[in-house]
Protein backbone atom coordinates (compact mmCIF):
# COMPACT_ATOMS: atom_id res chain seq x y z
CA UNK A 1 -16.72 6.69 10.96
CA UNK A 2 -17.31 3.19 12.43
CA UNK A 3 -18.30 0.40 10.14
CA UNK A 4 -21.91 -0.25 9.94
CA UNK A 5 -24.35 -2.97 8.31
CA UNK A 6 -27.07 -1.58 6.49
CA UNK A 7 -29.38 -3.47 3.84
CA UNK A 8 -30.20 -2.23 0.30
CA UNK A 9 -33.60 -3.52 -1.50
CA UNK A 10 -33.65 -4.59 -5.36
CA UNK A 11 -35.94 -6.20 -6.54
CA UNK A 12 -38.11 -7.42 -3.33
CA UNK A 13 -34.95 -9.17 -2.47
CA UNK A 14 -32.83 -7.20 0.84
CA UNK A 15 -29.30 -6.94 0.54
CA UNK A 16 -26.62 -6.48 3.20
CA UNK A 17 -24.25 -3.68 2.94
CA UNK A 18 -21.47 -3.41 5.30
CA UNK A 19 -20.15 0.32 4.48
CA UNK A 20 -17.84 2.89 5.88
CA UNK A 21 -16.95 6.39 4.79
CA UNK A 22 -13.26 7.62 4.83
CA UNK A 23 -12.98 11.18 2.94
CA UNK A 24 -9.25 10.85 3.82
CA UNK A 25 -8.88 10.16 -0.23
CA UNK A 26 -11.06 10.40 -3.22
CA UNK A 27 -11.11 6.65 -3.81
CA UNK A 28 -14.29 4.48 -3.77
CA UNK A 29 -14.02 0.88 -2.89
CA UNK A 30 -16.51 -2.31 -3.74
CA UNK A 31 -16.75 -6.35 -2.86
CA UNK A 32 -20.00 -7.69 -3.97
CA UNK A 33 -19.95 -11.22 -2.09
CA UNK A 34 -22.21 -14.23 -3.07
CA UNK A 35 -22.47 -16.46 -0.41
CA UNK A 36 -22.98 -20.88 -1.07
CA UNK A 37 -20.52 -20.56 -3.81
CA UNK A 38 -16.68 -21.24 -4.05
CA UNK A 39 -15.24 -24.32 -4.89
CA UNK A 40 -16.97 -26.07 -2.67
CA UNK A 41 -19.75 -26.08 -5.39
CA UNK A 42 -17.50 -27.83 -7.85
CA UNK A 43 -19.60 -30.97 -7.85
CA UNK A 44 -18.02 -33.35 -10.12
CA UNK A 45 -15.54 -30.87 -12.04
CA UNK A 46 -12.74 -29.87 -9.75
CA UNK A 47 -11.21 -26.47 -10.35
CA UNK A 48 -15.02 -25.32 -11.64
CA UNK A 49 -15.78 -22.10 -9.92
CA UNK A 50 -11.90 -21.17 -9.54
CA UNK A 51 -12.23 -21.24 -13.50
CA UNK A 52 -15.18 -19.35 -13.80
CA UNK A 53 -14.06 -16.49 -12.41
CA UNK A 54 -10.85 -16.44 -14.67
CA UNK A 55 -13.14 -16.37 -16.84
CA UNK A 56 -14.75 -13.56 -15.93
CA UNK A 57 -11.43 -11.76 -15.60
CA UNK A 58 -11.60 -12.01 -19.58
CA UNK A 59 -13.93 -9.28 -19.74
CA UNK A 60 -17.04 -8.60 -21.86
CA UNK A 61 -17.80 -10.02 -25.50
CA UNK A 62 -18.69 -6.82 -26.52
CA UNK A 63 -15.06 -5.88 -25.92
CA UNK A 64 -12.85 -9.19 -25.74
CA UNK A 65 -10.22 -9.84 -23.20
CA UNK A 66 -8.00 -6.67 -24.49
CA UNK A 67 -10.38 -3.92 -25.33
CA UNK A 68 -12.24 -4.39 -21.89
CA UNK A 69 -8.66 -4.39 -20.24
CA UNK A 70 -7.75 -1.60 -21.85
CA UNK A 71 -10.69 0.09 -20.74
CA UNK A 72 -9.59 -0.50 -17.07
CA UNK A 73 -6.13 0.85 -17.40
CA UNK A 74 -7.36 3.86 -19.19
CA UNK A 75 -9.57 5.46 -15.97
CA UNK A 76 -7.09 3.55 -13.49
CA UNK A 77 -10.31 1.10 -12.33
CA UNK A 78 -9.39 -2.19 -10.89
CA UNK A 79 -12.14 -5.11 -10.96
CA UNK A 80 -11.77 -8.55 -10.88
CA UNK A 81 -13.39 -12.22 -9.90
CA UNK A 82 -12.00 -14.73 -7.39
CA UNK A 83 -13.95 -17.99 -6.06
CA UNK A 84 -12.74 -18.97 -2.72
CA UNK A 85 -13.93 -21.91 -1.04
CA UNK A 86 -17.69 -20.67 0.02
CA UNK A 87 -17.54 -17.40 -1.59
CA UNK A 88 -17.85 -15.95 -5.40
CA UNK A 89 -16.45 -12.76 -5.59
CA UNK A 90 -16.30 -9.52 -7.75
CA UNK A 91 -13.98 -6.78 -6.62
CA UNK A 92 -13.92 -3.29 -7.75
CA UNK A 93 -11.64 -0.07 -6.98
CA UNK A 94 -12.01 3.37 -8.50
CA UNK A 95 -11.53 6.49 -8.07
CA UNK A 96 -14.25 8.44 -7.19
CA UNK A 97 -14.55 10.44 -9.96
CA UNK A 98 -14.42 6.94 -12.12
CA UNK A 99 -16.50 5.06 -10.25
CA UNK A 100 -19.80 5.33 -12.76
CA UNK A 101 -17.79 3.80 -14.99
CA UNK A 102 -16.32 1.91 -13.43
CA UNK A 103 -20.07 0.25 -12.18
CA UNK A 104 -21.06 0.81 -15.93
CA UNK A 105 -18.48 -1.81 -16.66
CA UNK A 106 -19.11 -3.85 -14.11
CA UNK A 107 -22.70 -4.29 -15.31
CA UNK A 108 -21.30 -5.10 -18.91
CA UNK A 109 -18.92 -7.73 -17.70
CA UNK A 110 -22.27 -9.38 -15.73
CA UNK A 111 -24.99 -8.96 -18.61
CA UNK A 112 -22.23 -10.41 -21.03
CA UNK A 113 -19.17 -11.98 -19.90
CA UNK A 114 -16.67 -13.37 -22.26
CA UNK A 115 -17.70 -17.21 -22.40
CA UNK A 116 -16.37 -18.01 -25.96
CA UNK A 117 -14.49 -21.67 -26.29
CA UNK A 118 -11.11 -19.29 -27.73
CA UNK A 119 -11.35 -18.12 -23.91
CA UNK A 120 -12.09 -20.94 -22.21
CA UNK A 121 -8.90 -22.61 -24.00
CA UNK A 122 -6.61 -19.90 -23.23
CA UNK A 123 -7.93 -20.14 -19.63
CA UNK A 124 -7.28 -23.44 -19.06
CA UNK A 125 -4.11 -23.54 -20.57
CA UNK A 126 -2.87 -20.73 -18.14
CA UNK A 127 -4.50 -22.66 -15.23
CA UNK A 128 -2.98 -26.18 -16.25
CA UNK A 129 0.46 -24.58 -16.92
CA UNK A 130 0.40 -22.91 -13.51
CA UNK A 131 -0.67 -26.61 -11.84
CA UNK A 132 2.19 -28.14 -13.47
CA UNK A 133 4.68 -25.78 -12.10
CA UNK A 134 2.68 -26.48 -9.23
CA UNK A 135 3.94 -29.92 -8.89
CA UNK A 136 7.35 -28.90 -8.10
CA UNK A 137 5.87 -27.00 -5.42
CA UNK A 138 6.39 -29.58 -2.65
CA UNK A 139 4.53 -27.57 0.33
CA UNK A 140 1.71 -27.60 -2.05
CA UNK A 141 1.76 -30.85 -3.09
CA UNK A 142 1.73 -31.84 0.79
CA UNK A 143 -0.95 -29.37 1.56
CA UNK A 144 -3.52 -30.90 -0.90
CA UNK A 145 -2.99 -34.67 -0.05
CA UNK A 146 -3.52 -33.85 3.57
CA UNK A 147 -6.72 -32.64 2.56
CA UNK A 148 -7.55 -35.37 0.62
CA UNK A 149 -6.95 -37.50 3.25
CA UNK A 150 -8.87 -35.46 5.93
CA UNK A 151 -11.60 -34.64 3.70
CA UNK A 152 -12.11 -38.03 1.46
CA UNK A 153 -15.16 -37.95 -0.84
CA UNK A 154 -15.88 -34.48 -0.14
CA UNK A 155 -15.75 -31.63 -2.34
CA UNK A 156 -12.95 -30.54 0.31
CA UNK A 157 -10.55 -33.19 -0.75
CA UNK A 158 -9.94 -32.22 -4.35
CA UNK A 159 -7.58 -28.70 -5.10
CA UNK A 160 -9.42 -26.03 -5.54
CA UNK A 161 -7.88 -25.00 -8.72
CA UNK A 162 -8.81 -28.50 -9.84
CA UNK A 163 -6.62 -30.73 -11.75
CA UNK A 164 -5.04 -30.95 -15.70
CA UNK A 165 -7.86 -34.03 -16.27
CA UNK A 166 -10.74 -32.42 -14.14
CA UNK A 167 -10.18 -29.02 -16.35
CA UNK A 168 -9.98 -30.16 -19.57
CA UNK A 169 -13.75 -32.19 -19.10
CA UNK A 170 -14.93 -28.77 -17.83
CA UNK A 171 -16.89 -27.30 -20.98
CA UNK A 172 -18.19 -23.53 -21.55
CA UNK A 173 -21.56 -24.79 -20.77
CA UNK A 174 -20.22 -25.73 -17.31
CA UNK A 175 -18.72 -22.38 -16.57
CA UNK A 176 -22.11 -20.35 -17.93
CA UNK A 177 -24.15 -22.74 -15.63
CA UNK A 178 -21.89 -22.02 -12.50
CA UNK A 179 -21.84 -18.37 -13.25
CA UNK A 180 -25.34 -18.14 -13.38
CA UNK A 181 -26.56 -20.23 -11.00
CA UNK A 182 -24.12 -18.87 -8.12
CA UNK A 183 -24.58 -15.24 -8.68
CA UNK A 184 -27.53 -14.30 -7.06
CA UNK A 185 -29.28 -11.63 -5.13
CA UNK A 186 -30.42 -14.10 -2.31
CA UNK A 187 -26.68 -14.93 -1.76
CA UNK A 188 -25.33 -11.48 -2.06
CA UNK A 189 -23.30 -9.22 0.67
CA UNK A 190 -21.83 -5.71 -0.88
CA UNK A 191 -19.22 -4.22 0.90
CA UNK A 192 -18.65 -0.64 0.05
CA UNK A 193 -15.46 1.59 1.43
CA UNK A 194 -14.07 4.68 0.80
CA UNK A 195 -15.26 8.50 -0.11
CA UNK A 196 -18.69 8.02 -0.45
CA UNK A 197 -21.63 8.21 2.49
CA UNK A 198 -24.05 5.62 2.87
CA UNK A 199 -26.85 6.92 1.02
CA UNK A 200 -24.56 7.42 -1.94
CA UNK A 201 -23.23 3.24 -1.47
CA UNK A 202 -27.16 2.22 -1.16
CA UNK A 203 -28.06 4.15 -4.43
CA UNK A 204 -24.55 2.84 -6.52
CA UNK A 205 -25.16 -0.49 -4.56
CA UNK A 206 -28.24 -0.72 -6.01
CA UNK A 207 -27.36 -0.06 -9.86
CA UNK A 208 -24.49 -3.29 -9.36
CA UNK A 209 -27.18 -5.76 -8.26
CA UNK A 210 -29.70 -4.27 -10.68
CA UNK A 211 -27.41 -6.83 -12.91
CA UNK A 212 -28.62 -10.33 -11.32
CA UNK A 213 -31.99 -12.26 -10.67
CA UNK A 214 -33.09 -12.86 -7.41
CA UNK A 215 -32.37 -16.17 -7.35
CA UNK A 216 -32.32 -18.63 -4.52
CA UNK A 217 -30.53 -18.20 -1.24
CA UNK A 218 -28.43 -22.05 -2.07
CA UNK A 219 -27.29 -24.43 0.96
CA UNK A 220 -23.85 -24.89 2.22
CA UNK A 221 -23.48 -28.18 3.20
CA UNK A 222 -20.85 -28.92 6.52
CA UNK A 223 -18.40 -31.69 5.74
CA UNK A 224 -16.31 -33.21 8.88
CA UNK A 225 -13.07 -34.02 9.35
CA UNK A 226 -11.78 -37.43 9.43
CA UNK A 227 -11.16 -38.45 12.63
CA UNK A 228 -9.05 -41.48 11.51
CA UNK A 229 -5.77 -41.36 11.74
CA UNK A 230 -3.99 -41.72 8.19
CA UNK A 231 -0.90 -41.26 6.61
CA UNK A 232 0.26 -40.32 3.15
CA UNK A 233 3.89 -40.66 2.13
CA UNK A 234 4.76 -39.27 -1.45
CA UNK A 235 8.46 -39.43 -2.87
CA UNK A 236 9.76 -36.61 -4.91
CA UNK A 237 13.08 -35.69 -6.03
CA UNK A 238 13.54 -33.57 -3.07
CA UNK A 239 16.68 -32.76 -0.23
CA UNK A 240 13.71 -32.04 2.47
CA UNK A 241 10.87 -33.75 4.15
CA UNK A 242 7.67 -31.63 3.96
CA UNK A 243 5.20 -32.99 6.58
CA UNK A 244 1.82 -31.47 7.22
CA UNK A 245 -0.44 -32.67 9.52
CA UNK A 246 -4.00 -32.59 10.49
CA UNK A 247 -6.78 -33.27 12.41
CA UNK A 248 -10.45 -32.92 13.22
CA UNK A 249 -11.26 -30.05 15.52
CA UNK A 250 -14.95 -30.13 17.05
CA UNK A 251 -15.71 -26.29 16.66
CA UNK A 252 -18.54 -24.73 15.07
CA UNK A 253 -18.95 -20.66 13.85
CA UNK A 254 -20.39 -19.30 16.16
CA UNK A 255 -18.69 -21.52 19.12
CA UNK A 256 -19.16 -19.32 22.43
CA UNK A 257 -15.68 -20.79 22.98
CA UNK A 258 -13.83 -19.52 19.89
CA UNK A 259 -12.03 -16.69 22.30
CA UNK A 260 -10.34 -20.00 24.27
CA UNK A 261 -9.12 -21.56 20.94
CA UNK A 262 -7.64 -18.55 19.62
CA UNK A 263 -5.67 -18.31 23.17
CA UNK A 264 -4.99 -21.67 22.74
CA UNK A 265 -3.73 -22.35 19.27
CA UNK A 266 -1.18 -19.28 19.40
CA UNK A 267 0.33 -21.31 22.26
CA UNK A 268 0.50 -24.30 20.84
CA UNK A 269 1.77 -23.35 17.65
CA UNK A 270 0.51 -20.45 15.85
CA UNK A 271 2.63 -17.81 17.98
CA UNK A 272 5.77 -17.95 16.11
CA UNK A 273 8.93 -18.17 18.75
CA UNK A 274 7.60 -19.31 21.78
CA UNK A 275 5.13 -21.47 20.94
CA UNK A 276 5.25 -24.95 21.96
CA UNK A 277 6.01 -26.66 18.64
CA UNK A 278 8.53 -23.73 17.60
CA UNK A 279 10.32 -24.23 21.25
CA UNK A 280 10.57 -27.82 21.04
CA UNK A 281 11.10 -28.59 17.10
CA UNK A 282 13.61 -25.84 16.70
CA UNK A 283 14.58 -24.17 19.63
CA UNK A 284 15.40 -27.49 21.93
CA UNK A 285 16.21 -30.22 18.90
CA UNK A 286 17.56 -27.93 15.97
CA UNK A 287 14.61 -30.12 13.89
CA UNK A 288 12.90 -27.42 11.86
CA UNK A 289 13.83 -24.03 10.89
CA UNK A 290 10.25 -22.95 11.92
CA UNK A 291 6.82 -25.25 13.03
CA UNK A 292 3.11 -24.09 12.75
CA UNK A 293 -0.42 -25.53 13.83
CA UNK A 294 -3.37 -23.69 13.41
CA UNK A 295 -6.78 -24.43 13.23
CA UNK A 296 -9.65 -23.65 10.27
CA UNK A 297 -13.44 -23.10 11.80
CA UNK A 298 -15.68 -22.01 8.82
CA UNK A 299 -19.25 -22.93 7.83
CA UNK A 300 -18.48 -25.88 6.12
CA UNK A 301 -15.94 -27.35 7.85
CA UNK A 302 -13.53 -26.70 10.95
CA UNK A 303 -9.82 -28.92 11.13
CA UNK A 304 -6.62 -28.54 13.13
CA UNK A 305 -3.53 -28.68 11.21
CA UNK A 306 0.17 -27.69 10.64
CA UNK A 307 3.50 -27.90 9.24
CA UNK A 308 7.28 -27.80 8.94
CA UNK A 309 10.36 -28.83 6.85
CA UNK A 310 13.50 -30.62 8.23
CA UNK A 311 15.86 -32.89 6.82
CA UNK A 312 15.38 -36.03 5.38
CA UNK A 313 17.44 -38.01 8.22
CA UNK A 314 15.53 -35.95 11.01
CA UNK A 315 11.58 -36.86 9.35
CA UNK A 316 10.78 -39.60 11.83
CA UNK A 317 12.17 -37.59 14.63
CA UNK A 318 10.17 -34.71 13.93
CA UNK A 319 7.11 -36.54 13.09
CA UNK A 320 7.05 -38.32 16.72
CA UNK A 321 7.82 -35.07 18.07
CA UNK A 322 4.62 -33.23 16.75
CA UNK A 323 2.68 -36.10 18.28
CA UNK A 324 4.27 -35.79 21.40
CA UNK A 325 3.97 -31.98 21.73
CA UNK A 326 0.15 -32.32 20.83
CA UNK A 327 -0.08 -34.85 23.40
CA UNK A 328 1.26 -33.64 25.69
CA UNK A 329 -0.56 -29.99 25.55
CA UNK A 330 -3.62 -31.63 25.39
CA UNK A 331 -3.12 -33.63 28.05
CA UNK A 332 -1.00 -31.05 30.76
CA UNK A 333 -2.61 -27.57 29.46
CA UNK A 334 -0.40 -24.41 29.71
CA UNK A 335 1.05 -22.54 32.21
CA UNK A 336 -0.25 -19.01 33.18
CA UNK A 337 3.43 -17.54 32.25
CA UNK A 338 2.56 -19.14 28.41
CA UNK A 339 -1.61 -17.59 28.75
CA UNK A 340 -0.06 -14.20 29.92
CA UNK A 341 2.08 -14.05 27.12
CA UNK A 342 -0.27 -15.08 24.47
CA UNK A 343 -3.13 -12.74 25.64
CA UNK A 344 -0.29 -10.15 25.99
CA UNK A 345 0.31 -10.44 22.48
CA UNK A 346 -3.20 -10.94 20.95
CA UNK A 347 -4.99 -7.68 22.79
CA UNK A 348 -1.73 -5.75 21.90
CA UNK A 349 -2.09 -6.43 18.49
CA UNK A 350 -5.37 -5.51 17.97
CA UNK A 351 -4.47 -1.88 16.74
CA UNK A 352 -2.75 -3.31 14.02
CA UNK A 353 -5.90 -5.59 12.45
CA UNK A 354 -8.02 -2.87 12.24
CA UNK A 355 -5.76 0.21 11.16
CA UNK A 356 -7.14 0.09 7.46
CA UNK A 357 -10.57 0.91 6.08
CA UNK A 358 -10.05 -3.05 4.16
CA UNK A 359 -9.31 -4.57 7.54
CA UNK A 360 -12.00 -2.58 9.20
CA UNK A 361 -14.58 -3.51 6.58
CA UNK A 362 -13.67 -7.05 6.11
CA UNK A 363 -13.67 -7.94 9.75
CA UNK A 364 -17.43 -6.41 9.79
CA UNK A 365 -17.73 -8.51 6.73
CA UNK A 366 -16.97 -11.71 8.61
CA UNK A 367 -19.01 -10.81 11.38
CA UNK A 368 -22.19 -10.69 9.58
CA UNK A 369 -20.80 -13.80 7.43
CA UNK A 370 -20.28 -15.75 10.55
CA UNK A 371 -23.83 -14.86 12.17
CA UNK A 372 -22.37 -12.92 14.94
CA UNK A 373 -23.55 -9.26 15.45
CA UNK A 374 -21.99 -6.29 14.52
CA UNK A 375 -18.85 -5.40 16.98
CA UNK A 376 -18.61 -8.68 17.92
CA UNK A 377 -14.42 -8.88 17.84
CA UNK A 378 -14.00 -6.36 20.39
CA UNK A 379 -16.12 -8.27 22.69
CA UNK A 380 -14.03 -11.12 22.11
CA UNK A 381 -11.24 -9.35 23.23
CA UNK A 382 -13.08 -8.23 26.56
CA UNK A 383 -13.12 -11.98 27.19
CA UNK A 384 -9.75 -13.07 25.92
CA UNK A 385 -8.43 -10.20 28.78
CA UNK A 386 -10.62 -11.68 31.23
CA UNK A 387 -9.88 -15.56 31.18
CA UNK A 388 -8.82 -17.91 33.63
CA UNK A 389 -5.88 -20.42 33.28
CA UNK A 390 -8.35 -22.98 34.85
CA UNK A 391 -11.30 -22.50 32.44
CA UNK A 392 -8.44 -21.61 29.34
CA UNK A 393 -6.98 -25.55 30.49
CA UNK A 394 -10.73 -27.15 30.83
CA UNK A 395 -10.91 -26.07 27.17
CA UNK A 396 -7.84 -27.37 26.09
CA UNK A 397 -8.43 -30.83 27.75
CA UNK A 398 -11.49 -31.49 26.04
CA UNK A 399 -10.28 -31.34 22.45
CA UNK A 400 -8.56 -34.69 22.76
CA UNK A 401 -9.72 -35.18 18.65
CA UNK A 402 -6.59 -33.16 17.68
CA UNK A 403 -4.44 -36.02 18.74
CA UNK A 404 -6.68 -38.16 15.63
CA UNK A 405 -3.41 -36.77 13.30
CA UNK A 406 -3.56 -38.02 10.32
CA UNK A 407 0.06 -36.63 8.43
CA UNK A 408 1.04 -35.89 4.51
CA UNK A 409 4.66 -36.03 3.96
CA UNK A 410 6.76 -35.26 0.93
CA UNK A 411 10.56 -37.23 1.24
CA UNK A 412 13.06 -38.24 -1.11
CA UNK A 413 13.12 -40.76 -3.59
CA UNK A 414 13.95 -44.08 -2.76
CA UNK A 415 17.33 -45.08 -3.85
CA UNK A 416 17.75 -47.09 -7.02
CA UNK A 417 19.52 -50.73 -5.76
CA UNK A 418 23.09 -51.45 -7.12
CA UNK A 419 23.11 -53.55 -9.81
């Protein structure tokens, strides 16, 4: 059965389920999705919502951390919280015969999470000590100053998992506010897969969101891109330079021109072998053992950016050459041999996005999410197969802002002078 949107009422409030039926095995999948959440929400305490839903991951005070653990493993039920960067997220996977309980708990781990300070201590212990192995982490550690240097004073430019100083200030009040506030029915999309029909996902649908208050729908504010060009150089103990680079990119979701700039970026550099940057920072100077750019179009924000690792004696080398590359594609276009190849590659693909019932659903997911209707992709690929190298190059030659590149690099330590 195709994937279809449906909408499930609680409470006066209408809910959108995105749902599909696959009897293939008796196992019953659930995402319940609150939108103007994430990290993005953090305000002034970095690492908030990322920490809430660890915290949630400690189960219910009626059971503690273990007991409602154990009470997973013993029916083989999976559920867990994640905050991404607009999204708060519960996730649930039974099988079918479980999943009453498996909701049951659900609702238990809503109407009484474990929010006691002995949790939030051991959670933010396991968070810092996984930040400060972090630091050692140098593609990491070049990742988030690039974003704090695209994204300054923006919610964008902190990490979303927040820092040691930002987490300890964070208190259980905090965490209970966040938790409540974001979880809403006016923010919430359930996603429902598996062996079960759509009357039977609209009536267990509607016991889960029994569990929250209507709420308000929130705002999501957009943040751009800085379109100054800035660098960041920070010196590690390290035997590689680690330069990421980035840039603003003037697309919107939604953009009637997103099919172009997914033609375009897997030229440029998100194609592997055979894109531009791979061809000319490995293939033709020996650089790089690999070079990516891709670009980021969400609600919130949209940026071009990339990466790669080459020796410390080649970083100035291959930091001109990324310029020149982007320069030069923006300024030339591509060649119908290099659109041929990419569309080649991106309509032959396609089978293998959409072979799973958790591809399937999530792309219907982001098609709703993104405000375009339902079926959407394939369309896209109707016009991917039908574009011109003229119109594909007119696209290409207008986004002159991803030549703005502003660049964080990670290099060695300067050397200590001889006494």
């Amino acid at each position: 059965m195709a994937t279809t949107l449906d909408y499930i009422e609680v409470n006066g409030t209408k809910v959108p389920l995105i749902h599909e039926e696959d009897t293939r095995l008796p196992i019953i999948s659930m995402q319940l999705v609150f939108r103007n959440s994430g990290s993005i929400k953090d305000g002034t305490h970095p690492g908030l919502a990322k920490l809430s839903a660890r915290m949630m991951n400690e189960g219910s005070k009626k059971r503690g951390s273990t007991g409602f653990a154990e009470a997973l493993d013993a029916r083989a039920i999976h559920l867990s919280a994640h905050a991404g960067t607009e999204t708060f997220v519960f996730e649930m996977g039974a099988l079918k015969e479980e999943f009453d309980t498996a909701i049951a708990l659900l609702s238990e781990l809503v109407d009484e999470p474990n929010f006691t300070e002995e949790s939030l201590k051991k959670t933010k212990t396991i968070t810092i000590g996984s930040l400060t192995r972090k630091e050692n982490d140098y593609d990491y550690v070049a990742n988030v100053a690039l974003k704090s240097l695209l994204f300054k004073g923006t919610p964008l430019a902190h990490p979303s998992d927040g820092t040691k100083e930002s987490l300890e200030a964070i208190t259980l009040e905090d965490v209970r506010s966040f938790a409540q506030g974001h979880g809403e029915l006016k923010r919430a999309i359930l996603v429902v897969g598996g062996d079960i029909s759509l009357e039977e996902a609209k009536r267990k649908g509607a016991q889960v969101l029994s569990s929250f208050k209507a709420g308000n729908e929130g705002t999501l504010e957009r943040f751009e891109a800085s379109a100054s060009a800035k660098e960041l150089v920070l010196k590690r103990k390290t035997e590689q330079a680690y330069i990421y680079f980035g840039a603003p990119y003037n697309m919107n979701v939604g953009d009637a021109e997103y099919f172009k700039s997914r033609v375009a970026t897997f030229i440029l550099g998100a194609g592997g072998f055979g894109s531009r940057l791979m061809e000319e920072i490995r293939v033709k100077r020996g650089l790089a053992y690999s070079a990516y750019a891709r670009t980021s179009v969400s609600k919130s924000n949209s940026f071009f950016f990339g990466y790669l690792q080459t020796k410390l004696e080649s970083q100035d080398e291959a930091q001109q050459t990324v310029k020149e590359v982007i320069s030069e594609f923006v300024k030339n276009g591509v060649t119908q041999a290099e659109m041929d190849q990419a569309k080649k590659f991106l309509l032959g693909s396609e089978p293998l996005r959409v072979e799973t019932l958790s591809q399937r659903l999530s792309r219907t997911f982001m098609e709703y999410y993104k405000g375009q209707e339902i079926g959407y992709s394939a369309q896209e690929l109707k016009q991917i197969e039908a574009l011109k190298l003229d119109d594909l190059n007119t696209f290409i030659k207008k986004h002159t802002e991803i030549n703005q590149l502003s660049f964080a690099i990670v290099t060695e330590e300067d050397a200590p002078a001889e006494q």
